[in-house]
PDB file of N, CA and C in Angstrom:
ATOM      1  N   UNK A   1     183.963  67.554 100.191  1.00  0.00           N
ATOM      2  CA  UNK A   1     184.126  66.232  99.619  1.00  0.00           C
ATOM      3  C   UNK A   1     183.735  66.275  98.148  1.00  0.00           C
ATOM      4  N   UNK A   2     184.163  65.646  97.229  1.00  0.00           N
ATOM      5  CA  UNK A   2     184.195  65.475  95.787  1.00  0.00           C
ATOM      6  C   UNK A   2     183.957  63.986  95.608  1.00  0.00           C
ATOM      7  N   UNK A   3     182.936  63.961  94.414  1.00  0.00           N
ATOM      8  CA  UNK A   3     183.127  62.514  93.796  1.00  0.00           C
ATOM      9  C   UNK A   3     183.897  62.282  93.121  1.00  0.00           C
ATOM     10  N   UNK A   4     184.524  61.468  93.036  1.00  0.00           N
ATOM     11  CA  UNK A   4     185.611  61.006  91.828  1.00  0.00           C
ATOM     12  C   UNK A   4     184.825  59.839  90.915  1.00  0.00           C
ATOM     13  N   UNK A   5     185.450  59.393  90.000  1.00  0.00           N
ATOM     14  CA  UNK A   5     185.072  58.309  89.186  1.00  0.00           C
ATOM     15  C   UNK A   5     185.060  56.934  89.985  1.00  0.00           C
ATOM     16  N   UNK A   6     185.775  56.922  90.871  1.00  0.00           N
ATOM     17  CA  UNK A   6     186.583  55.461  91.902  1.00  0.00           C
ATOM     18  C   UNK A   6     184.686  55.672  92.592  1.00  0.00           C
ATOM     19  N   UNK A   7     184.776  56.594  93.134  1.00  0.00           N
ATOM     20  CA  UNK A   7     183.128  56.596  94.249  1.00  0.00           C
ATOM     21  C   UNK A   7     182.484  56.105  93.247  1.00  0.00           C
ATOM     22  N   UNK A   8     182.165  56.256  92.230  1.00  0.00           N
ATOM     23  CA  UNK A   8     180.774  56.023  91.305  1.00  0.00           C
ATOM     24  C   UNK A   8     180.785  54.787  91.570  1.00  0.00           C
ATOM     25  N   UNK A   9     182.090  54.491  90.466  1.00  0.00           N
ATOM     26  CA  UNK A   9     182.480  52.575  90.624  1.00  0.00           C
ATOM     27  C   UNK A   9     182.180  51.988  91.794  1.00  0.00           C
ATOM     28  N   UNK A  10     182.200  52.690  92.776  1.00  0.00           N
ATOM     29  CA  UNK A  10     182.149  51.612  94.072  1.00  0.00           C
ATOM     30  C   UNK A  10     180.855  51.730  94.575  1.00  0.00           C
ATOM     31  N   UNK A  11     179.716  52.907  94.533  1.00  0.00           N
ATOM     32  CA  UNK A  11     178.530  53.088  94.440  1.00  0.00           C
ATOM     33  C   UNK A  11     177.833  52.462  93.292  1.00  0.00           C
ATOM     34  N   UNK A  12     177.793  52.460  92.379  1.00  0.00           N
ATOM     35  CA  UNK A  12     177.516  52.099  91.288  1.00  0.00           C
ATOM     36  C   UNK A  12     177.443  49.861  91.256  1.00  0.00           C
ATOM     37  N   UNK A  13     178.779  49.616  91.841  1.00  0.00           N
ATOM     38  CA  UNK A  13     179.044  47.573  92.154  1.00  0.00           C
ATOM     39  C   UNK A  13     177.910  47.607  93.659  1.00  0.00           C
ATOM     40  N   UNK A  14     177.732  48.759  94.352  1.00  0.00           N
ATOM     41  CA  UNK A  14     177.204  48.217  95.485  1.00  0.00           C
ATOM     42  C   UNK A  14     175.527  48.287  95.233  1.00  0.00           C
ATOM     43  N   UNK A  15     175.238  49.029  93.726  1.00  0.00           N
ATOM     44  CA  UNK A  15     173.790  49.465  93.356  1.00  0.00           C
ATOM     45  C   UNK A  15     173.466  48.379  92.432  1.00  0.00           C
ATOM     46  N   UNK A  16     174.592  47.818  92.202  1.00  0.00           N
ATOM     47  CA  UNK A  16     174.312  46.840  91.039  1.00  0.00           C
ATOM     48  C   UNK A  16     173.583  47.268  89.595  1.00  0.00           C
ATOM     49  N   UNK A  17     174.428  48.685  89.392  1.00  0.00           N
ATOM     50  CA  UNK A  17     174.276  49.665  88.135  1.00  0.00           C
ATOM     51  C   UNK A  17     175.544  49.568  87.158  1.00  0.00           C
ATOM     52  N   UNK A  18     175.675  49.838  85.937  1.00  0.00           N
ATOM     53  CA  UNK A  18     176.366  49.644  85.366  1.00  0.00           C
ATOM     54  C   UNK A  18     176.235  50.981  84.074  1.00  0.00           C
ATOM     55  N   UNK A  19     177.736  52.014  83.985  1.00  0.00           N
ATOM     56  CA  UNK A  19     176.906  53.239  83.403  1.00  0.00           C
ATOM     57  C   UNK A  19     178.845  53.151  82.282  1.00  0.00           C
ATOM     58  N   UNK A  20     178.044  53.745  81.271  1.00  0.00           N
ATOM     59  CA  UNK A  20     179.574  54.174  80.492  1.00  0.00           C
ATOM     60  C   UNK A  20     179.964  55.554  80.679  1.00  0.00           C
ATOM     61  N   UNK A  21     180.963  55.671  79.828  1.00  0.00           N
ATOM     62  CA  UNK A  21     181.609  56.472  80.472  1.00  0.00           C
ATOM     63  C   UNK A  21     180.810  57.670  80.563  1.00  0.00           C
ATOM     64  N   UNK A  22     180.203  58.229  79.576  1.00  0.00           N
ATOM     65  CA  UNK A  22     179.266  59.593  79.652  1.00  0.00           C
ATOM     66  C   UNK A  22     178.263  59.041  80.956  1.00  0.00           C
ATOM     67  N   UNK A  23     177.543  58.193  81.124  1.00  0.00           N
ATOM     68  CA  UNK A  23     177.090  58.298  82.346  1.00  0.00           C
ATOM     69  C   UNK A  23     177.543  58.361  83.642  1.00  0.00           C
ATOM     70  N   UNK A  24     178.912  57.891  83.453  1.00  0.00           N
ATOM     71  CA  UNK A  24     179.992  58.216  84.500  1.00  0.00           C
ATOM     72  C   UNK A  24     180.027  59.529  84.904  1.00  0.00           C
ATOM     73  N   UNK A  25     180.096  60.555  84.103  1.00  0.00           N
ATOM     74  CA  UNK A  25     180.575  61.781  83.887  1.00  0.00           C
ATOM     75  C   UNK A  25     178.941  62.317  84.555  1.00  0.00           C
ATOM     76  N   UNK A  26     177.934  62.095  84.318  1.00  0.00           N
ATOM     77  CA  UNK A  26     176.888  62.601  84.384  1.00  0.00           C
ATOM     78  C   UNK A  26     176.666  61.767  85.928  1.00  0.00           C
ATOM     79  N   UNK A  27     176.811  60.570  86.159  1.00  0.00           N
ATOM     80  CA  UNK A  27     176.244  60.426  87.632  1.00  0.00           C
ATOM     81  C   UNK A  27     177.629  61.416  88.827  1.00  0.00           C
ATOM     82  N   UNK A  28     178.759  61.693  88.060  1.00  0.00           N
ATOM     83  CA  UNK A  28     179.530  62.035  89.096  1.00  0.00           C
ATOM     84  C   UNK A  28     178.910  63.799  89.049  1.00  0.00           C
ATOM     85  N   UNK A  29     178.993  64.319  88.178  1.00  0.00           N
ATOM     86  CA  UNK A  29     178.108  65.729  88.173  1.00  0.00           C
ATOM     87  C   UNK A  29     176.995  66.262  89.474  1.00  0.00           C
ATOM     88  N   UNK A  30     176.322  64.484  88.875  1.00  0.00           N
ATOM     89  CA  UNK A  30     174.559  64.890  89.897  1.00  0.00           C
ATOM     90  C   UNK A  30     175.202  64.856  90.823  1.00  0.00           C
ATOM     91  N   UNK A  31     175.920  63.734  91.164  1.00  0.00           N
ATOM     92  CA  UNK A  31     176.531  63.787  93.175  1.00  0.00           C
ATOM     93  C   UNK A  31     177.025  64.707  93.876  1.00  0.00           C
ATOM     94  N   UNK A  32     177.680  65.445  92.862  1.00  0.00           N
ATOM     95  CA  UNK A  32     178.728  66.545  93.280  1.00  0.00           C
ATOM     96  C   UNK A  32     177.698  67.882  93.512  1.00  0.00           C
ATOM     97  N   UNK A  33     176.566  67.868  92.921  1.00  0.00           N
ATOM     98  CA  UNK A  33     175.602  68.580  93.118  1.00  0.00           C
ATOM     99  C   UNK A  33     174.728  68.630  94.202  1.00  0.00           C
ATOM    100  N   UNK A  34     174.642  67.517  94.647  1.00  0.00           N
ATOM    101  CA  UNK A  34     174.034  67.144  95.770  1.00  0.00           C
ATOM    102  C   UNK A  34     174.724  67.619  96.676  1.00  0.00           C
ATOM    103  N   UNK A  35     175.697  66.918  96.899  1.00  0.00           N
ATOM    104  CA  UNK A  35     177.131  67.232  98.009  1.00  0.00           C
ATOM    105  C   UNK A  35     177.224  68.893  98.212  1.00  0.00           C
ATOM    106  N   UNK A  36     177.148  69.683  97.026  1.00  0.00           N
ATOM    107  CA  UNK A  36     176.894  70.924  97.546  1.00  0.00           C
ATOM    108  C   UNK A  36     175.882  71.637  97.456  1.00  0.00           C
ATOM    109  N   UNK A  37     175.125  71.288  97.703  1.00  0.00           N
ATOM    110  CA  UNK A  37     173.352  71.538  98.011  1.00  0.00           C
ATOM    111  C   UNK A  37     173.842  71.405  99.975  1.00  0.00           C
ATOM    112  N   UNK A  38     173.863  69.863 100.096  1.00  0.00           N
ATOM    113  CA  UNK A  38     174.127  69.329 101.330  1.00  0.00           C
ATOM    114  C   UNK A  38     175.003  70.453 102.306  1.00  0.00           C
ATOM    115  N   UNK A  39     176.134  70.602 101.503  1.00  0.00           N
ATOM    116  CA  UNK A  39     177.196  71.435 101.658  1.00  0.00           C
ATOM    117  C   UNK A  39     176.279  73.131 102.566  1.00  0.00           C
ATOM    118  N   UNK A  40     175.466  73.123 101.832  1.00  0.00           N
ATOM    119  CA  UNK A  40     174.686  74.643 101.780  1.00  0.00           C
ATOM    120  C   UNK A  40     173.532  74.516 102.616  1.00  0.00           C
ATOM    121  N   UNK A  41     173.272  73.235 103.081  1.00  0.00           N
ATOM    122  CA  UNK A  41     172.211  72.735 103.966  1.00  0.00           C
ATOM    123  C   UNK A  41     172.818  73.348 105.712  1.00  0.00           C
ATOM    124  N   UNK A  42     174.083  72.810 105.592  1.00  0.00           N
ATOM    125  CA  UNK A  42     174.620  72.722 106.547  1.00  0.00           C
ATOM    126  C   UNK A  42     174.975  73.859 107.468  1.00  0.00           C
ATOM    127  N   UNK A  43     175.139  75.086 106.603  1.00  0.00           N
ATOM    128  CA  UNK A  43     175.771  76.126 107.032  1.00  0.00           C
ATOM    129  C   UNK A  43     174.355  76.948 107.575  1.00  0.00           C
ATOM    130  N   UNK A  44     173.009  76.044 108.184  1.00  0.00           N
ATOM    131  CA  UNK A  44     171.745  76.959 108.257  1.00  0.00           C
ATOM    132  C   UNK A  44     172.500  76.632 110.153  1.00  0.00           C
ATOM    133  N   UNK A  45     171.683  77.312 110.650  1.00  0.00           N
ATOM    134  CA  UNK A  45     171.891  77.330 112.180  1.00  0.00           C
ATOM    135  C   UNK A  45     170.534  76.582 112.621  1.00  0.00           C
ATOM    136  N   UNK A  46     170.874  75.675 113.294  1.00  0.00           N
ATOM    137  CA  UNK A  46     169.650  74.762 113.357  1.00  0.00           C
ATOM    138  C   UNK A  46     169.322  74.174 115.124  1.00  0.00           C
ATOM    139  N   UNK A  47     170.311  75.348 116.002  1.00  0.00           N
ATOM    140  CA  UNK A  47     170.372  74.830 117.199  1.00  0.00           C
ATOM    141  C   UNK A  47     168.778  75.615 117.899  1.00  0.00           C
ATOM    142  N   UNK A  48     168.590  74.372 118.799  1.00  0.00           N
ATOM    143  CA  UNK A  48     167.151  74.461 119.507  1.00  0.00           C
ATOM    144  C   UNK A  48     165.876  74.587 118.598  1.00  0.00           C
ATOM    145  N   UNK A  49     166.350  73.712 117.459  1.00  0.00           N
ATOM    146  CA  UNK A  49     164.990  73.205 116.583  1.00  0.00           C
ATOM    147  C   UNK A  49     164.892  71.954 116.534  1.00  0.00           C
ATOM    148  N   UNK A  50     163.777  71.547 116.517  1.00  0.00           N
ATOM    149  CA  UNK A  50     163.318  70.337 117.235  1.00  0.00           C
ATOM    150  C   UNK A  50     163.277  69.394 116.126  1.00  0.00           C
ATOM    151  N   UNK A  51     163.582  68.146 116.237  1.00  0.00           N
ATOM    152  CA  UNK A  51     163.541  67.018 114.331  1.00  0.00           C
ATOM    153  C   UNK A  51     161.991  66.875 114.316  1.00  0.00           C
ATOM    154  N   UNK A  52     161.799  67.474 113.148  1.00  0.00           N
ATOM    155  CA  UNK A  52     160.270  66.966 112.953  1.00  0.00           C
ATOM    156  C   UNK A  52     160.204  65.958 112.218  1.00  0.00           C
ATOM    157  N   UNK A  53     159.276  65.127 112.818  1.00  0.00           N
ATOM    158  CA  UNK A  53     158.875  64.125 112.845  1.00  0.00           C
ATOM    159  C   UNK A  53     157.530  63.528 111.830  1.00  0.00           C
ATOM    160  N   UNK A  54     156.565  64.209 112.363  1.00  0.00           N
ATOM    161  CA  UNK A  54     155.650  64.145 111.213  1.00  0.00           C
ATOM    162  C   UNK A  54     154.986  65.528 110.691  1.00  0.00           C
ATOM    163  N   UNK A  55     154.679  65.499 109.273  1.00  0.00           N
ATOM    164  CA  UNK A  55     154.351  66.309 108.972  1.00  0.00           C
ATOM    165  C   UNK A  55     153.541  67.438 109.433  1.00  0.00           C
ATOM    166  N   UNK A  56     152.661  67.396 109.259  1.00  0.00           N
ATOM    167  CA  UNK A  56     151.310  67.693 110.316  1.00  0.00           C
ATOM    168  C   UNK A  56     151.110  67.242 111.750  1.00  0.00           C
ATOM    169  N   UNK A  57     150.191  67.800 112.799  1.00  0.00           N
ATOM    170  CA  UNK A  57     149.631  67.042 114.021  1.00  0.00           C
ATOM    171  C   UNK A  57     148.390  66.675 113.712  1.00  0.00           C
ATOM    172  N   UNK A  58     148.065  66.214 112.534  1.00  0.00           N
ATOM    173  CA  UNK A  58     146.367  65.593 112.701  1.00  0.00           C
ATOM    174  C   UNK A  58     147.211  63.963 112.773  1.00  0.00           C
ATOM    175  N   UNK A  59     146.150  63.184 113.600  1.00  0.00           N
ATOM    176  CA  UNK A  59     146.362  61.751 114.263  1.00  0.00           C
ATOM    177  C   UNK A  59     145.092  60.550 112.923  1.00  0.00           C
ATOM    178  N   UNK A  60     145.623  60.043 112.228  1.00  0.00           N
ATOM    179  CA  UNK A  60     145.040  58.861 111.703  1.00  0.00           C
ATOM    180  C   UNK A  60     143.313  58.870 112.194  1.00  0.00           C
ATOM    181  N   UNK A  61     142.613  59.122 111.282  1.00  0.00           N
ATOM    182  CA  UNK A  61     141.304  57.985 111.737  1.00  0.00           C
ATOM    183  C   UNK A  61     141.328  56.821 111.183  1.00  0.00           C
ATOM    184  N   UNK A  62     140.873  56.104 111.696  1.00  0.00           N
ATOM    185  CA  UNK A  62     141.159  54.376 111.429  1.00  0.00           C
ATOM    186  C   UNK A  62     139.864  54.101 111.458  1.00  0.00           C
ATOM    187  N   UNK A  63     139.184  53.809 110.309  1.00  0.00           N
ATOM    188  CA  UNK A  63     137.562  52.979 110.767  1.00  0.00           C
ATOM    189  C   UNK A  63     138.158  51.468 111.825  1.00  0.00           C
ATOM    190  N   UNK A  64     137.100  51.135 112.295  1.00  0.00           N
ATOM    191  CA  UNK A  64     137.133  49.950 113.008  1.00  0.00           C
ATOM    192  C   UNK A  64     136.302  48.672 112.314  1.00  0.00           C
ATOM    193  N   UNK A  65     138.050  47.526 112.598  1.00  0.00           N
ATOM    194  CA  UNK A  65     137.403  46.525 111.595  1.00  0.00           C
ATOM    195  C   UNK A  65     136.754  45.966 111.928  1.00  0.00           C
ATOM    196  N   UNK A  66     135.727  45.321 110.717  1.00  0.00           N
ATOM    197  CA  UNK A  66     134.161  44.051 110.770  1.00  0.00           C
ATOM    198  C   UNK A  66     134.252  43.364 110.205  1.00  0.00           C
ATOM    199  N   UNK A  67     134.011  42.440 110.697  1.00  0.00           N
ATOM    200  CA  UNK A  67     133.852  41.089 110.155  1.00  0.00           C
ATOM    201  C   UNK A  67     133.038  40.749 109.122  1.00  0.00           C
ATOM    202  N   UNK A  68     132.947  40.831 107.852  1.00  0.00           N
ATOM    203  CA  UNK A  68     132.369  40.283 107.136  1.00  0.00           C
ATOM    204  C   UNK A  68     132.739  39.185 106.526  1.00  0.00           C
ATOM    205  N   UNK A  69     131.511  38.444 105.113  1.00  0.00           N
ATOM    206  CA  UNK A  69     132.064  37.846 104.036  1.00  0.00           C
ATOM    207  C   UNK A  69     131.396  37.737 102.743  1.00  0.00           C
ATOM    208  N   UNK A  70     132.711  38.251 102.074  1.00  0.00           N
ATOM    209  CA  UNK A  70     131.930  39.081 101.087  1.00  0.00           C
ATOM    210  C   UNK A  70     132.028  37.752  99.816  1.00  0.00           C
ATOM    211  N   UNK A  71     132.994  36.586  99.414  1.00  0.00           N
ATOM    212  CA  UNK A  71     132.763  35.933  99.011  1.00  0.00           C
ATOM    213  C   UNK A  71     132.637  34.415  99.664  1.00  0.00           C
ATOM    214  N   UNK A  72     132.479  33.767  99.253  1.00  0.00           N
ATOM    215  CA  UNK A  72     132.702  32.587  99.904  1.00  0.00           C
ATOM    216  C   UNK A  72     133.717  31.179  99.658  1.00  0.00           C
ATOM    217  N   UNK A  73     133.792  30.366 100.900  1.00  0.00           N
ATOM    218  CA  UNK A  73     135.402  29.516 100.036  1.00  0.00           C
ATOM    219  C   UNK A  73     134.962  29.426  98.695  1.00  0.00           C
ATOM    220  N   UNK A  74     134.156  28.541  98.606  1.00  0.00           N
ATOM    221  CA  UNK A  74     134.327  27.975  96.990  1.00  0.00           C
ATOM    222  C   UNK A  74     134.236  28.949  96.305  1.00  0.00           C
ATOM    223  N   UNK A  75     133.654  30.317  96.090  1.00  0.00           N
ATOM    224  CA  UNK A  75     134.073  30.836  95.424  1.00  0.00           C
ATOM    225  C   UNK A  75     135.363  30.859  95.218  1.00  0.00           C
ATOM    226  N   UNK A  76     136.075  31.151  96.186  1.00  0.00           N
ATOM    227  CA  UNK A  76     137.336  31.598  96.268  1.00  0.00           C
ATOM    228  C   UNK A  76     138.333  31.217  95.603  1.00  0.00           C
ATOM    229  N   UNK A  77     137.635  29.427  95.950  1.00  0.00           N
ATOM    230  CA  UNK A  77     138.779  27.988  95.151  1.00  0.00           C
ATOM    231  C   UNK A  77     138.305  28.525  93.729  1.00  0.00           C
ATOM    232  N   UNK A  78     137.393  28.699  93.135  1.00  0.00           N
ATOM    233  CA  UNK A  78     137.119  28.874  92.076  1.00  0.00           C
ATOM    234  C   UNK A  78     138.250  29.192  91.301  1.00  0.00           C
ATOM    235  N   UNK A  79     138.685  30.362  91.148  1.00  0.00           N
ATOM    236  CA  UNK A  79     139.561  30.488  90.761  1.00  0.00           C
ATOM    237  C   UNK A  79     141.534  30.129  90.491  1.00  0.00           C
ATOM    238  N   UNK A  80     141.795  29.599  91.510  1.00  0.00           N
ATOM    239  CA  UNK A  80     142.706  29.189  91.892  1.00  0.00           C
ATOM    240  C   UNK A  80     143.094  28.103  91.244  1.00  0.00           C
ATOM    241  N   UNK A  81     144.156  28.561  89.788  1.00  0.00           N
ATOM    242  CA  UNK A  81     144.862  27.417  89.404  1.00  0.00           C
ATOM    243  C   UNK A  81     145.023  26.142  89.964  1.00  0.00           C
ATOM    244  N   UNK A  82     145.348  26.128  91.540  1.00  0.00           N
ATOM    245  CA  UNK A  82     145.872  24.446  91.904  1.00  0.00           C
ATOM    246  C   UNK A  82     144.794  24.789  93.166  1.00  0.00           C
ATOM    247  N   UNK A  83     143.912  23.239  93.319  1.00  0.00           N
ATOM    248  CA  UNK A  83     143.441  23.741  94.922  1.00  0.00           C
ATOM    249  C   UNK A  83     142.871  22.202  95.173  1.00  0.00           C
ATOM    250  N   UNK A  84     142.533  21.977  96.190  1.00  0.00           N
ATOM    251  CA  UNK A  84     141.967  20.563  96.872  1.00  0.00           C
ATOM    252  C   UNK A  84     140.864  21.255  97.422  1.00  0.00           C
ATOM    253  N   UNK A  85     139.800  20.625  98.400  1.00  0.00           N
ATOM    254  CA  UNK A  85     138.829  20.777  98.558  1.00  0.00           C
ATOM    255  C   UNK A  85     138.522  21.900  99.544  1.00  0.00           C
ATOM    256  N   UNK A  86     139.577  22.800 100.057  1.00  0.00           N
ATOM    257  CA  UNK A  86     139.251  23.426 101.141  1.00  0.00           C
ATOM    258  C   UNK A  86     140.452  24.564 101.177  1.00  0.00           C
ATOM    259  N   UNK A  87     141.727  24.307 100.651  1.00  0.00           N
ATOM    260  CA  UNK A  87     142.652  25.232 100.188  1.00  0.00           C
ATOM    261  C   UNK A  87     143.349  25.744  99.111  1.00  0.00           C
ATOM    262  N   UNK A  88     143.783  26.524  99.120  1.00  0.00           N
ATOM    263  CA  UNK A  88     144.756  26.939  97.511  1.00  0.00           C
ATOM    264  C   UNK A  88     146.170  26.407  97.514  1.00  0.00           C
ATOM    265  N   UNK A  89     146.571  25.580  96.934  1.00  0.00           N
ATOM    266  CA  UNK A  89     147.810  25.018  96.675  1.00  0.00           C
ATOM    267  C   UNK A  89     148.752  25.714  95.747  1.00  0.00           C
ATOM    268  N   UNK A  90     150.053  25.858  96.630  1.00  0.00           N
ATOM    269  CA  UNK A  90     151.385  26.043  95.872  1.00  0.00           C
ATOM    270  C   UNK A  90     152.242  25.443  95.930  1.00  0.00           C
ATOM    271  N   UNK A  91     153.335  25.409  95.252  1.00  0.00           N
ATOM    272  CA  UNK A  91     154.570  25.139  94.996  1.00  0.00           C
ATOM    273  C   UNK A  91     155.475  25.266  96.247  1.00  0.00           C
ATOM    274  N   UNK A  92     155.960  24.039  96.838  1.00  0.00           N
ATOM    275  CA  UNK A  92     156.380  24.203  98.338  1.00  0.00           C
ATOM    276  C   UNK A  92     158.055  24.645  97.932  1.00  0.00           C
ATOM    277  N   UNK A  93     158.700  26.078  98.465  1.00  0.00           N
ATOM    278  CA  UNK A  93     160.294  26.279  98.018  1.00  0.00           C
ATOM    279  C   UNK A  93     160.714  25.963  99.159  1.00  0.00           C
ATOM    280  N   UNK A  94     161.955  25.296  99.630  1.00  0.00           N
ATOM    281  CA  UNK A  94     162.637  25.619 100.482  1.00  0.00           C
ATOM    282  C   UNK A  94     163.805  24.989  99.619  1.00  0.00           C
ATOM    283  N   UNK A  95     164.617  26.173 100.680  1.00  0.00           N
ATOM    284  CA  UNK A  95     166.141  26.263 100.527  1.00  0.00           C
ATOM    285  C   UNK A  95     166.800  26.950  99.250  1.00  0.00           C
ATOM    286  N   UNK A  96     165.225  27.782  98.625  1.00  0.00           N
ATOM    287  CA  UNK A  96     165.422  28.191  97.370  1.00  0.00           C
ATOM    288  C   UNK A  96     164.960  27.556  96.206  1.00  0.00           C
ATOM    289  N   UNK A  97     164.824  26.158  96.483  1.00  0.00           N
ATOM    290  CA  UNK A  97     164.425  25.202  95.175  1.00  0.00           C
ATOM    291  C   UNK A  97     163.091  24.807  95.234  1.00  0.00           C
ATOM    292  N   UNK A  98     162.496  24.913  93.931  1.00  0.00           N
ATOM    293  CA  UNK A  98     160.872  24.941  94.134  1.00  0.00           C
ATOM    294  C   UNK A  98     160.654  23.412  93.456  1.00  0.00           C
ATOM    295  N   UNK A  99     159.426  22.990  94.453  1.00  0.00           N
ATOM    296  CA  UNK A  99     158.641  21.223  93.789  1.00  0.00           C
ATOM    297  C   UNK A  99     157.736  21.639  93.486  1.00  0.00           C
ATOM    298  N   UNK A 100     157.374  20.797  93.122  1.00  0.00           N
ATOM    299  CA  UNK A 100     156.015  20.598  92.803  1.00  0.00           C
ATOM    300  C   UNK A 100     155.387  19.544  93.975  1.00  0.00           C
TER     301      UNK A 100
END
C-alpha cells in the first residue's frame, strides 16, 4: 500500500490538520515509511506467541485509602472566586450555553 496525496487530504480533514504543499510531501514520505517498517513487521513469524499484555509481571501496590482532613471547608471556600456559605459556585451550561 502507498500513500498518495488524496490519503493525506483525507487523513489530514479527519485530523483537522492543515499542511502545504511541502508538508504534503513530507507527511506522505513519513507514512510511506511507516507502511514499510509495518510492511517488515509483518514478514516476522509470530505463530504460538502469546499478545503481551503487560509489560512486566510485577502487580501494582496500592497503599490503602484514609480518611483524612487536611484542610477545612472554609478554608476551602476561601479561595473560590464564587461561593455561598457551604459550596463553590459555577456557571450552570447546559445545552452548551453558559449563565450565570
Amino acid at each position: 500500500m502507498k500513500i498518495d496525496k488524496a490519503t493525506v487530504d483525507h487523513i489530514a480533514h479527519l485530523a483537522r490538520l492543515e499542511f502545504d504543499e511541502a508538508g504534503k510531501e513530507k507527511m506522505m514520505g513519513d507514512m510511506n515509511k511507516i507502511l514499510t517498517f509495518m510492511e517488515k513487521l509483518n514478514e516476522l513469524d509470530t505463530d504460538g506467541v502469546e499478545p503481551l499484555i503487560y509489560m512486566t509481571d510485577e502487580t501494582n501496590v496500592l497503599r490503602p485509602d484514609v480518611v483524612k482532613m487536611d484542610i477545612t471547608q472554609d478554608e476551602g471556600l476561601k479561595n473560590a472566586p464564587k461561593h455561598d456559605s457551604d459550596y463553590i459556585r459555577s456557571p450552570k451550561v447546559i445545552g452548551g450555553a453558559v449563565s450565570e
